[in-house]
Protein backbone atom coordinates (compact mmCIF):
# COMPACT_ATOMS: atom_id res chain seq x y z
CA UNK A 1 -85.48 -39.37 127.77
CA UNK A 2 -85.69 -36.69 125.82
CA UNK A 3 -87.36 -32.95 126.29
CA UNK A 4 -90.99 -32.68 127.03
CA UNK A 5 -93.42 -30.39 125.40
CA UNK A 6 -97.09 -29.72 125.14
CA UNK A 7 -98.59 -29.18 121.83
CA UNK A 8 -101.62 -27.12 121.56
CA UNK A 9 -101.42 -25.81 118.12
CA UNK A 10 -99.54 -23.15 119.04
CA UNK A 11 -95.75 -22.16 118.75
CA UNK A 12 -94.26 -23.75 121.76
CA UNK A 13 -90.64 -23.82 123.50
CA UNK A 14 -88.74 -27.53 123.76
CA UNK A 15 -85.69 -27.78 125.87
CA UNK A 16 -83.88 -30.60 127.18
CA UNK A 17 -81.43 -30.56 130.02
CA UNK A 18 -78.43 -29.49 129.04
CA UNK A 19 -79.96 -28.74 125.28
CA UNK A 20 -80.38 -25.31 123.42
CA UNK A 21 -84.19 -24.12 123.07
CA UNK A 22 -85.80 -25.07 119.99
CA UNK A 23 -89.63 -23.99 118.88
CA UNK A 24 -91.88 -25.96 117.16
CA UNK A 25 -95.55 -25.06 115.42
CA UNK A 26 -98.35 -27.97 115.38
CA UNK A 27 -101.37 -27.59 112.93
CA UNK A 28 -104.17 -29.46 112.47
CA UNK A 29 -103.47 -32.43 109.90
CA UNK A 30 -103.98 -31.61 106.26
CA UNK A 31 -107.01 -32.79 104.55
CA UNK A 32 -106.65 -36.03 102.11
CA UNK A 33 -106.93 -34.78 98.64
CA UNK A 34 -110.13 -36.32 97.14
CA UNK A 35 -111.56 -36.58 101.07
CA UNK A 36 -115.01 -35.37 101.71
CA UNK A 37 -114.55 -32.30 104.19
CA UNK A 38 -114.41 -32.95 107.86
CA UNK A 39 -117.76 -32.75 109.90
CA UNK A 40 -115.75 -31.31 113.00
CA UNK A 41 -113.38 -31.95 115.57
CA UNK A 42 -114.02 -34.66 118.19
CA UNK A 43 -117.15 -33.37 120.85
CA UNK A 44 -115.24 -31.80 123.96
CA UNK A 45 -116.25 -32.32 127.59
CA UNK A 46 -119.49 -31.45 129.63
CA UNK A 47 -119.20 -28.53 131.71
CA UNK A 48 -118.74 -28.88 135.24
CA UNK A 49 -121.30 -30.23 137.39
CA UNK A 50 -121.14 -29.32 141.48
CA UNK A 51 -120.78 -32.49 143.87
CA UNK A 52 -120.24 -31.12 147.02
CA UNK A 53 -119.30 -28.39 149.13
CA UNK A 54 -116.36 -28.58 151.56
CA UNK A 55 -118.23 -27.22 154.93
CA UNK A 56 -115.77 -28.40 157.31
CA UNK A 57 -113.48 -25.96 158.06
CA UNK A 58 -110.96 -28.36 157.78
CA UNK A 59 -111.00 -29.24 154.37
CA UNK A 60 -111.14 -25.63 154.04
CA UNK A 61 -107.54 -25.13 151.72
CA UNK A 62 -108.21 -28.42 149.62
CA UNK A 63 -105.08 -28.63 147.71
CA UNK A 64 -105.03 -32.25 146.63
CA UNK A 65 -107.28 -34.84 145.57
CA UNK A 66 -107.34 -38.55 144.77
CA UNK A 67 -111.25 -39.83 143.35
CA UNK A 68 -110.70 -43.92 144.90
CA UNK A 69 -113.32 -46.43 143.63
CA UNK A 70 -112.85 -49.48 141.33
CA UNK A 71 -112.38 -49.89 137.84
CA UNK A 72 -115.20 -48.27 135.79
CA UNK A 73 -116.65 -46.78 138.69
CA UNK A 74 -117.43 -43.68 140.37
CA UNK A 75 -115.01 -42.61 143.66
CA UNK A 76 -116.29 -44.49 146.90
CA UNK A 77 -114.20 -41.90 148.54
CA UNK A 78 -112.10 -38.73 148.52
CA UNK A 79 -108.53 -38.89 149.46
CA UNK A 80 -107.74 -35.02 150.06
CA UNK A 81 -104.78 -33.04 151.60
CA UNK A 82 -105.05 -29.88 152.52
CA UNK A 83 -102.84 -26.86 151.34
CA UNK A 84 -99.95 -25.13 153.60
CA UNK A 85 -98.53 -25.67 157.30
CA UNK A 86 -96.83 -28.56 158.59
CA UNK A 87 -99.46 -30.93 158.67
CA UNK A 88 -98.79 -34.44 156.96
CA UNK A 89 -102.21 -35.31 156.93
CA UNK A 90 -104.83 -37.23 154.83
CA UNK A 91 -108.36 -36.43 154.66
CA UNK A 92 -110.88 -38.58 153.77
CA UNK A 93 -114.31 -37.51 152.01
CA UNK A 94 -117.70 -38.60 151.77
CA UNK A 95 -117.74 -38.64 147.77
CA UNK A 96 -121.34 -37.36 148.18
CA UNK A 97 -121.14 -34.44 150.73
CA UNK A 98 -117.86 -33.79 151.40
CA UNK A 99 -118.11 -34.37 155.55
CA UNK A 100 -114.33 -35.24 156.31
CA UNK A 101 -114.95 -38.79 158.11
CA UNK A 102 -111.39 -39.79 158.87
CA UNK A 103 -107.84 -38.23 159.18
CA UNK A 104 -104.73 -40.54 158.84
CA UNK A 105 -101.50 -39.03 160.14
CA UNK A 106 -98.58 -39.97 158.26
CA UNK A 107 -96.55 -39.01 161.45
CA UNK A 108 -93.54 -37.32 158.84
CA UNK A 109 -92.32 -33.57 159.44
CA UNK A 110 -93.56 -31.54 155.87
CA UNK A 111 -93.13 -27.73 155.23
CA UNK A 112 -95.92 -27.50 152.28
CA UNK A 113 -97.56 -30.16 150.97
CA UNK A 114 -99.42 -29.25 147.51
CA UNK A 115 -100.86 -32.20 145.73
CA UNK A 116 -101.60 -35.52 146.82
CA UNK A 117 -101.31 -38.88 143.87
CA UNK A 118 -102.06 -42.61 144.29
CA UNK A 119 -100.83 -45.93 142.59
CA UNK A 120 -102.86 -48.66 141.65
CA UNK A 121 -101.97 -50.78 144.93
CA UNK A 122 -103.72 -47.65 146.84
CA UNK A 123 -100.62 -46.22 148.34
CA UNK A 124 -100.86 -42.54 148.55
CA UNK A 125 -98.38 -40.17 147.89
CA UNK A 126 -97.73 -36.60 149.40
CA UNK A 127 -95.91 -34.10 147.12
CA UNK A 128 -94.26 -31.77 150.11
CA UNK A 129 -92.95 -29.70 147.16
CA UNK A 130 -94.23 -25.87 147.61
CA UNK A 131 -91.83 -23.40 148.18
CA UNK A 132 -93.34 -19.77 147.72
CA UNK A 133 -89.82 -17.99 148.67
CA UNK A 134 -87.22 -20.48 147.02
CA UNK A 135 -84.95 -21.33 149.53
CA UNK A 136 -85.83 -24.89 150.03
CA UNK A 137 -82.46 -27.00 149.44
CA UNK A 138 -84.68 -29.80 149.58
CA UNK A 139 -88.16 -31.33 148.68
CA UNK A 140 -90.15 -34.59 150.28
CA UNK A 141 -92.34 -36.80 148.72
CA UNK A 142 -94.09 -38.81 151.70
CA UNK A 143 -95.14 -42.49 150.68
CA UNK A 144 -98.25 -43.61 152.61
CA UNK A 145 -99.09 -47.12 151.76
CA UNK A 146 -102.21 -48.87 152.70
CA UNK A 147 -101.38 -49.92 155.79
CA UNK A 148 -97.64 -49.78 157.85
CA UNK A 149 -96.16 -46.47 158.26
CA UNK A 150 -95.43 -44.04 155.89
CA UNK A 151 -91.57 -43.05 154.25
CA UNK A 152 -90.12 -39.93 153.39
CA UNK A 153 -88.25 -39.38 150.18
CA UNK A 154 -85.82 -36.01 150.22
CA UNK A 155 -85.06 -34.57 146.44
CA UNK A 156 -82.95 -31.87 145.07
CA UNK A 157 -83.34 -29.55 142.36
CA UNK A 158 -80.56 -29.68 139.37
CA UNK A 159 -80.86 -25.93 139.35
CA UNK A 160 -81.89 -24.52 142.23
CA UNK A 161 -84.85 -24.25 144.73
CA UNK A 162 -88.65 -23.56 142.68
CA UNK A 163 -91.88 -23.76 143.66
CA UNK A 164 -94.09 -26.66 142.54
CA UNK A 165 -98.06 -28.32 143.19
CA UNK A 166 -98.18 -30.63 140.88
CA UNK A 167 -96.96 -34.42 140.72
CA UNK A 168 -97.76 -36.68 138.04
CA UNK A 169 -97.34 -40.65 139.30
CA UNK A 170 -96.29 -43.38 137.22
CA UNK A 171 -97.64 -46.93 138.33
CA UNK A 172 -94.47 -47.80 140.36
CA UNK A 173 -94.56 -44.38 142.20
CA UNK A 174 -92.18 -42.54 139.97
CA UNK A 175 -93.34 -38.98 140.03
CA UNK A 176 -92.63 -36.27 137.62
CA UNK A 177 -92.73 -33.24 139.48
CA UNK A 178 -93.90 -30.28 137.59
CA UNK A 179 -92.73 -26.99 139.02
CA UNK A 180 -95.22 -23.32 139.36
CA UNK A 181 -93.98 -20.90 136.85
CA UNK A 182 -95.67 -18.98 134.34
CA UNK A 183 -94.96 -19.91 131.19
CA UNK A 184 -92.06 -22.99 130.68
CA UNK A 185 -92.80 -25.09 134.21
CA UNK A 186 -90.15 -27.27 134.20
CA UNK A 187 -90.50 -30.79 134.34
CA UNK A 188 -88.37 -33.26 136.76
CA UNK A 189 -88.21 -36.74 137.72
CA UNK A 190 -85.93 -38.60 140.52
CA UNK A 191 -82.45 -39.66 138.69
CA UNK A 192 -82.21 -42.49 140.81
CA UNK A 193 -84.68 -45.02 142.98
CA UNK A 194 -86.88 -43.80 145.72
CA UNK A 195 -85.45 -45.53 148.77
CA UNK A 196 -85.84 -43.96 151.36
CA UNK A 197 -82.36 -43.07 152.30
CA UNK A 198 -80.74 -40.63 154.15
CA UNK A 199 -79.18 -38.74 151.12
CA UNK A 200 -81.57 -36.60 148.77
CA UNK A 201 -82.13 -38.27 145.38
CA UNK A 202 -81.23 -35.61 142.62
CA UNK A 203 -83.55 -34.61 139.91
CA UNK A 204 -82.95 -34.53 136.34
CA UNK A 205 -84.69 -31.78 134.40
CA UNK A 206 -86.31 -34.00 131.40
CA UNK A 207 -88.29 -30.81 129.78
CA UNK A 208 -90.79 -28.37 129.99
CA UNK A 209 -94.57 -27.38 129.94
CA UNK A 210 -95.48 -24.64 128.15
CA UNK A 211 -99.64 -23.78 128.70
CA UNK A 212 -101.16 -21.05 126.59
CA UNK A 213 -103.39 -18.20 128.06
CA UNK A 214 -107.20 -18.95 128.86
CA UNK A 215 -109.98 -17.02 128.28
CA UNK A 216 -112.00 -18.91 131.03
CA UNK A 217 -112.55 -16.84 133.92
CA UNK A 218 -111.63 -17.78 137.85
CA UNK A 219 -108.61 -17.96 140.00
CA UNK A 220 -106.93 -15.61 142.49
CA UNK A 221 -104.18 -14.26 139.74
CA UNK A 222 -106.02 -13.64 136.09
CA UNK A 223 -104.74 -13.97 133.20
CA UNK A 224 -101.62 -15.39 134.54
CA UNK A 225 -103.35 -18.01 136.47
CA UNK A 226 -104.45 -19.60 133.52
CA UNK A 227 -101.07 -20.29 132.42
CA UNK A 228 -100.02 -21.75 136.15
CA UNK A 229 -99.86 -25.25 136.80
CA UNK A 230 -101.40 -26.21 140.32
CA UNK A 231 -102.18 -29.67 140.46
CA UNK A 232 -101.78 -33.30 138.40
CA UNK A 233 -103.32 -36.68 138.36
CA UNK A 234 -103.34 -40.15 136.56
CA UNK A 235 -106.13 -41.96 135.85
CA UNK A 236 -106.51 -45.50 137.47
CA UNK A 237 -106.03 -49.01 135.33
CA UNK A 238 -109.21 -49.76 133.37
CA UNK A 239 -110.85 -46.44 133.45
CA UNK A 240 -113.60 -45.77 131.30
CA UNK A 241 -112.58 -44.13 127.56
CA UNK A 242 -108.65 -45.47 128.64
CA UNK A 243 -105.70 -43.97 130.59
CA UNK A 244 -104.90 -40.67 130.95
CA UNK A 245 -103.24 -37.62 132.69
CA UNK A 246 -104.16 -34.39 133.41
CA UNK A 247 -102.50 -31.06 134.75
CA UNK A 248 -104.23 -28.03 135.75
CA UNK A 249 -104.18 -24.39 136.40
CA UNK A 250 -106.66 -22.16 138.17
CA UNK A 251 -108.91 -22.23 135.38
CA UNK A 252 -108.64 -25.10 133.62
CA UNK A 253 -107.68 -29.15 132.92
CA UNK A 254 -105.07 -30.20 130.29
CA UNK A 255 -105.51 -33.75 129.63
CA UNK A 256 -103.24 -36.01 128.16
CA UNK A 257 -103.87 -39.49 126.54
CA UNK A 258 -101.75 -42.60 127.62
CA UNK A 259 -100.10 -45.23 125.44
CA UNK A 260 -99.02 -47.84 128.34
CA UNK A 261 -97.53 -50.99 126.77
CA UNK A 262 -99.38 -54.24 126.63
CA UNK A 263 -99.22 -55.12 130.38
CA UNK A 264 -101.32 -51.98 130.84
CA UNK A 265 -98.74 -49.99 133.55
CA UNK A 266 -97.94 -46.18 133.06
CA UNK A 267 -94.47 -45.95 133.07
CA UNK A 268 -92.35 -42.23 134.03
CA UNK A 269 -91.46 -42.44 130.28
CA UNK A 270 -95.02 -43.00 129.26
CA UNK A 271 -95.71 -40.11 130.97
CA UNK A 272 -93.52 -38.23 129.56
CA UNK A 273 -94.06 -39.42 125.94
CA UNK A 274 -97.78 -38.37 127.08
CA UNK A 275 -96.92 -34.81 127.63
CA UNK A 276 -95.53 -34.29 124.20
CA UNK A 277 -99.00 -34.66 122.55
CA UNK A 278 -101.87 -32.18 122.01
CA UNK A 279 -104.13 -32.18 125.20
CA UNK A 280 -107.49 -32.10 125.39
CA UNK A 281 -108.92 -28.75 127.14
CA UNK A 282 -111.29 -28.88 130.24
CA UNK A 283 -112.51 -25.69 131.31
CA UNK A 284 -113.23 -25.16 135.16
CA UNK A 285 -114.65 -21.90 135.06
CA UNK A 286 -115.21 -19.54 138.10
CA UNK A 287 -113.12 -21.91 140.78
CA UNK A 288 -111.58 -19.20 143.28
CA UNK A 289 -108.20 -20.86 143.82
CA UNK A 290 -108.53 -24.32 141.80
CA UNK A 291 -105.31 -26.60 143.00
CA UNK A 292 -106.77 -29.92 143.25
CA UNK A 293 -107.83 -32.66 140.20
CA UNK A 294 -108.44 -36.01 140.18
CA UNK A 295 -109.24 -38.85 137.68
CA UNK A 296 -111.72 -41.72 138.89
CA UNK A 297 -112.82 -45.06 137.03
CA UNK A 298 -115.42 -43.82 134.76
CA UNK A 299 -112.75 -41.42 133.24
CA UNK A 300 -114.44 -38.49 135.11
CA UNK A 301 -112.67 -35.90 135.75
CA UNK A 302 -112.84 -33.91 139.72
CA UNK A 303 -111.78 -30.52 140.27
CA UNK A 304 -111.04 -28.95 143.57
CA UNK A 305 -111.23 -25.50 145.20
CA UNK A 306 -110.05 -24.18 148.14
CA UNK A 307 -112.43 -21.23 149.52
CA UNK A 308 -111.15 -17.64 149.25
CA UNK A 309 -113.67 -15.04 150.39
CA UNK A 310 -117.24 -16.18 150.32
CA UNK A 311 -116.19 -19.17 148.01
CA UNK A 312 -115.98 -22.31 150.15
CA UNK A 313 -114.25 -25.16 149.08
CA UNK A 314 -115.70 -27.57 147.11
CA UNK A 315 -115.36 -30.53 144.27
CA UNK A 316 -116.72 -30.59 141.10
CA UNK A 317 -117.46 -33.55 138.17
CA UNK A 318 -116.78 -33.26 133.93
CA UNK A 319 -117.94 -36.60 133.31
CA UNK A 320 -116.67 -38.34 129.98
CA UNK A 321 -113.27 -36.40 129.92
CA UNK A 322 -110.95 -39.76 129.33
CA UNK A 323 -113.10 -40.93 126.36
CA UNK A 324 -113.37 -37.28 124.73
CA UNK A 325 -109.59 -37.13 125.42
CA UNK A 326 -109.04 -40.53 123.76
CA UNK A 327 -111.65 -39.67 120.80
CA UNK A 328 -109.89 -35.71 120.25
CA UNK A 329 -106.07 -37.55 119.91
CA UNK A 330 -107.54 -40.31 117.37
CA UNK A 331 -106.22 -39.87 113.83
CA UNK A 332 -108.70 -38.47 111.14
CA UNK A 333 -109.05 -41.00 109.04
CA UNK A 334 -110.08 -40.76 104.99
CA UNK A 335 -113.86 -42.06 104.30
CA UNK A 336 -113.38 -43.18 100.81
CA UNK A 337 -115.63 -41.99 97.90
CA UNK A 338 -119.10 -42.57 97.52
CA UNK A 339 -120.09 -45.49 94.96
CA UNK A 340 -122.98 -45.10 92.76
CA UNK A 341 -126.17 -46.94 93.56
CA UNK A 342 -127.06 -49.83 91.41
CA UNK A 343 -128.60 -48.72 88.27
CA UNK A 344 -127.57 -45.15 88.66
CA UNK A 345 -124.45 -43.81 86.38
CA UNK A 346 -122.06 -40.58 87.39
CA UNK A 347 -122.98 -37.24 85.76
CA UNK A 348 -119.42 -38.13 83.45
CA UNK A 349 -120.61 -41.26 82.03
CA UNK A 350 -123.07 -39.86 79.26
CA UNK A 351 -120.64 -37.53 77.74
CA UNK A 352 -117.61 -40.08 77.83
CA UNK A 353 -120.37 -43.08 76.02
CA UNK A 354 -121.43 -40.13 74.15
CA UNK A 355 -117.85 -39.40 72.83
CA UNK A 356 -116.91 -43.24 72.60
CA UNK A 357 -119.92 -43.75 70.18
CA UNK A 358 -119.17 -40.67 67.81
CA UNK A 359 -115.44 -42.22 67.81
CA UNK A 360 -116.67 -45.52 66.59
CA UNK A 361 -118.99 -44.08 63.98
CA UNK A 362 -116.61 -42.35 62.74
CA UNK A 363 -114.09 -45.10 62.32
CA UNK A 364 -116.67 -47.18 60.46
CA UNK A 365 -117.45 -44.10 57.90
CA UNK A 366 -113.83 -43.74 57.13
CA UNK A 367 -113.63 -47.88 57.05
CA UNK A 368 -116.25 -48.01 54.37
CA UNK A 369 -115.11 -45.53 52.01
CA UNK A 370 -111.74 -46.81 51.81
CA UNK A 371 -113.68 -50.14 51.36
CA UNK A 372 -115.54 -48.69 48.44
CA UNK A 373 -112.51 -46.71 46.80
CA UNK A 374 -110.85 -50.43 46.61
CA UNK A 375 -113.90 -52.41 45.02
CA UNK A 376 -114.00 -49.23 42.57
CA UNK A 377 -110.03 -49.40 41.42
């Protein structure tokens, strides 16, 4: 597969494993000559709404979130990890007030688990994939299916220990892992099958994100927080407005539309097709240390905080997001010229009949004198 980039109308970096960078520019699409003028971009999200506020002290460093519910529905529940230590838990969350009403133990040894991703047969899936010093030799993934015990999957860097909070899951639990830098965050999937086995499974470096700075205000680091990718998340089969994916930073949601083939599964190369395309901005404004996001059946999109100071933890809502996603990646298409009403004639029409009836005239005058000159010789 080929390099990844993100294109947000801006001069961006490409690079491939192995490949020499290249930049690229993307503009808006050039207007159809004869087209009437555009009446405006596709309408973005809503603005945040609060849910609920993460009291329990537990929840307190929400890190990862899955939104579970069924197709073209609201969440039912909160799947939620929580950020740091060695815990391998899962949370679960009242989808209305955020009361943690069960834990699940996945009973596997983690050093930092970061984000938390589902597939559409519920399994859950730990990303134990932070590493704020680099020098991990190795990261985890922990697979937690819905019920029997959980699996641990080792991976190894191509080049070197990074840090990372973000997975992005394809349908058969192929992540793309996307690491925490500012600026190009490298992108990396598994080079071989998840199995479980003793021996790491290398990663293959398949490209790069490269976010531009926000203006929207939150987040422990400022402007380079806007630029830092903290969390990722798929949207479930037969959401509302269609598939799609979305990474954020502390400040705000890239999201990504999906092209899944006919049987309707998101593929690791879908996803990374995805992440070559323009995104659709989401602004989460005023989060104090936003790492979680989550995408639930209505194609709503849920945005978590951890608390920092007097800022509890808490989720948020920005209903709509798939469809305006969806409606912001559609092509422009031409709306063809207006046709007179019946009865009605362009402004043109007098001066060319005008012109056509001076012509004829004229032809006849010269017709009959010649006409005449003959009857006269």
């Amino acid at each position: 597969m080929g390099p990844v980039a993100v294109a947000l109308g801006i001069v961006l970096g490409i690079s491939g494993a192995g490949a020499g960078g290249v930049t690229a520019a993307h503009a808006a699409p050039d207007e159809v000559p004869g087209a009437p003028p555009r009446t405006g971009a596709a309408p973005g999200p809503a603005a945040p709404r609060p849910v609920c506020t993460a009291e329990d002290p537990r929840a307190a460093e929400l890190s990862g979130l899955v939104a579970e519910g069924p197709p073209g529905a609201g969440p039912v529940r909160y799947r939620a990890i929580v950020d740091g230590g060695g815990t391998g838990e899962v949370l679960t969350l009242d989808p209305v007030t955020c009361a943690v009403t069960e834990i699940r133990d996945t009973g596997v040894r983690v050093t930092d688990v970061e984000d938390l991703g589902a597939t559409p047969d519920g399994t859950l899936w730990l990303a134990d994939i932070g590493d704020n010093r680099g020098d991990r030799g190795t990261v985890r993934l922990v697979e937690l299916p819905v019920s029997g015990p959980a699996r641990a999957h080792d991976l190894v860097y191509p080049d070197g220990p990074r840090d990372a909070e973000a997975i992005l899951l394809a349908d058969d639990g192929t992540p793309l892992i996307v690491a925490k830098t500012t600026g190009a965050a490298g992108v990396y999937r598994p080079a071989g099958p998840l199995d479980g086995g003793a021996a790491p499974v290398t990663l293959d470096r398949v490209g790069e994100v490269v976010l531009p700075y926000s203006a929207t205000s939150g987040g422990p680091l400022g402007a380079t927080g806007t630029r830092t990718v903290t969390g990722g998340a798929v949207g479930p089969p037969g959401a509302d407005g269609g598939r799609v994916a979305a990474l954020r930073t502390y400040t705000d949601a890239w999201v990504f539309p999906l092209r899944p083939p006919p049987d309707g599964r998101v593929s690791a190369d879908a996803l990374v097709e995805a992440l070559r395309a323009a995104p659709l901005p989401v602004p989460l404004p005023d989060e104090a240390q936003g790492e979680a996001v989550a995408l639930d059946g209505r194609g709503t999109l849920h945005s978590g905080s951890e608390a920092r100071g007097l800022s509890p933890a808490g989720v948020r809502a920005v209903p709509g997001v798939a469809t305006a996603a969806t409606a912001a990646a559609a092509p422009v298409v031409a709306q063809p010229a207006e046709v007179p009403r019946t009865g009605s004639f362009p402004p043109w029409l007098p001066a060319v009949a005008g012109a056509g009836v001076l012509g004829v005239l004229l032809l006849a005058g010269i017709g009959a004198m010649v006409l005449h000159g003959r009857r006269r010789s």
